[in-house]
Protein backbone atom coordinates (compact mmCIF):
# COMPACT_ATOMS: atom_id res chain seq x y z
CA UNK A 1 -33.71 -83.38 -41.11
CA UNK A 2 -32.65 -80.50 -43.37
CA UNK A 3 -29.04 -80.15 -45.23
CA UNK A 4 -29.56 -76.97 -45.16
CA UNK A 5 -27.69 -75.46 -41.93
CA UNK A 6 -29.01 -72.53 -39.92
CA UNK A 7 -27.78 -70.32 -37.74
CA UNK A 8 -30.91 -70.43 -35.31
CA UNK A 9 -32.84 -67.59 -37.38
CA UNK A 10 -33.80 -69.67 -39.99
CA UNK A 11 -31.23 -68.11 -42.42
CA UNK A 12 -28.17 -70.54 -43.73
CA UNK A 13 -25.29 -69.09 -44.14
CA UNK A 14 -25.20 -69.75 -47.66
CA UNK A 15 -28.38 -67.40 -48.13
CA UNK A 16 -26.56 -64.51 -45.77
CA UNK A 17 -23.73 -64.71 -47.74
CA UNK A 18 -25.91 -64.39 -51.09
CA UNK A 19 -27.70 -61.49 -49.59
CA UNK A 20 -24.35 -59.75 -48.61
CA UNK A 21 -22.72 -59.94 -51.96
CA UNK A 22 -26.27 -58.45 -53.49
CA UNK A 23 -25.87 -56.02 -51.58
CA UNK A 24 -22.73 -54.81 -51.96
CA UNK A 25 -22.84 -55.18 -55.83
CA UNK A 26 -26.21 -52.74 -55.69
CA UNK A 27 -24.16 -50.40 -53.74
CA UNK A 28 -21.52 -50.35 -56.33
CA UNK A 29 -23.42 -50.16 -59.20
CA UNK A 30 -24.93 -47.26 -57.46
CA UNK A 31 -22.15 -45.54 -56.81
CA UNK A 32 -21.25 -46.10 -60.27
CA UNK A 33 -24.48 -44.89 -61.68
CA UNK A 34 -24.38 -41.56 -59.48
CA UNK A 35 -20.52 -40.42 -60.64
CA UNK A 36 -21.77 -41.93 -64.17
CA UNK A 37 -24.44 -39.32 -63.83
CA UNK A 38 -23.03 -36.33 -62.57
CA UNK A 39 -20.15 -36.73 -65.12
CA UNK A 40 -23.18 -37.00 -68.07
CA UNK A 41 -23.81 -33.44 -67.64
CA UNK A 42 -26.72 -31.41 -66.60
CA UNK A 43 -30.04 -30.99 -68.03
CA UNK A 44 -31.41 -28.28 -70.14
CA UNK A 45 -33.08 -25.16 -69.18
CA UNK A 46 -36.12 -26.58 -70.89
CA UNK A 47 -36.00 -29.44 -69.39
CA UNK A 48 -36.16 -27.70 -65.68
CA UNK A 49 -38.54 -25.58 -66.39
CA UNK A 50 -36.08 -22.52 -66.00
CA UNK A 51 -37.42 -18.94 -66.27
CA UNK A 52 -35.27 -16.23 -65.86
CA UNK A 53 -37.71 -14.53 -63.74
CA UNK A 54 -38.63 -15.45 -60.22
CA UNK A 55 -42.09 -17.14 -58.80
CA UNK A 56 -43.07 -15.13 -56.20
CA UNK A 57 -40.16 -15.65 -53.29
CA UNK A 58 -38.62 -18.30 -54.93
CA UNK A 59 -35.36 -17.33 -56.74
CA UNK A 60 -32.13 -19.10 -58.06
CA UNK A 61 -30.24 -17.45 -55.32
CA UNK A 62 -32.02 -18.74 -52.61
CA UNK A 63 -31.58 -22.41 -53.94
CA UNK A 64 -29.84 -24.79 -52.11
CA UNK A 65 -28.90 -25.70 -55.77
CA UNK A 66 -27.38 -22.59 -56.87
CA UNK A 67 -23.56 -21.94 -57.48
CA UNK A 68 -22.69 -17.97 -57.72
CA UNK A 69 -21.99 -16.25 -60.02
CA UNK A 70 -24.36 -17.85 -62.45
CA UNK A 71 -24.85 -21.62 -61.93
CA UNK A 72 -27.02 -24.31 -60.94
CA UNK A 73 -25.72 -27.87 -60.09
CA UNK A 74 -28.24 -29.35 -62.24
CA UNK A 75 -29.21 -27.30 -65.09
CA UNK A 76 -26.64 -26.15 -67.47
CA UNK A 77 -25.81 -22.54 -68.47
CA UNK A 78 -25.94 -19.27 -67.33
CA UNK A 79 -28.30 -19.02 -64.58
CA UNK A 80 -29.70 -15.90 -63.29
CA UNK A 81 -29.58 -15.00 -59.63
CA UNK A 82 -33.32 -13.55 -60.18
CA UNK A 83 -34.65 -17.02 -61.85
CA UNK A 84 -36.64 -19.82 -61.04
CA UNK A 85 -36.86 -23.60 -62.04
CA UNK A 86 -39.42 -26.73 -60.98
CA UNK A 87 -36.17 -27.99 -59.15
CA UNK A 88 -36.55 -25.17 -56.81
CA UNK A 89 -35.44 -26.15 -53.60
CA UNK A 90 -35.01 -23.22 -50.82
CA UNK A 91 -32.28 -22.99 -49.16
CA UNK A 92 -32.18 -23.27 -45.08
């Protein structure tokens, strides 16, 4: 007979608890990682691929990413209403 007690599903408690606690420590890390992130900054133009010209119907301004006047939540700078980046996502 085992030391090891179950709780009928084969898991001991000591194992759930271990599995909770890694858990909840990935969670925080990535909650830390995201506001670590977003507080970083925003990548370049460059790095986005940004064009200040449109491809085809895509545009900055009908990004779900876009923030009027002349913004982008994830590329830094001026952006133009009329441009276009590979993080082109259209809005709904």
């Amino acid at each position: 007979m085992s030391n090891d007690r179950s709780n009928g599903t084969g898991v001991s408690r000591r194992q759930l608890l271990g599995r909770a606690t890694a858990t909840v420590c990935g969670a925080a890390i990535a909650v830390a990682a995201g506001t670590q992130s977003a507080q970083a900054g925003q990548i370049s133009p460059a790095a986005a691929g940004y064009q200040p010209m449109p491809k085809g119907d895509q545009r900055c301004d009908n990004c779900t990413l876009f923030q009027p006047p002349m913004g982008c939540k994830f590329v830094s700078g001026e952006i133009s209403p009329q441009g276009w980046c590979k993080l082109y996502v259209k809005r709904s």
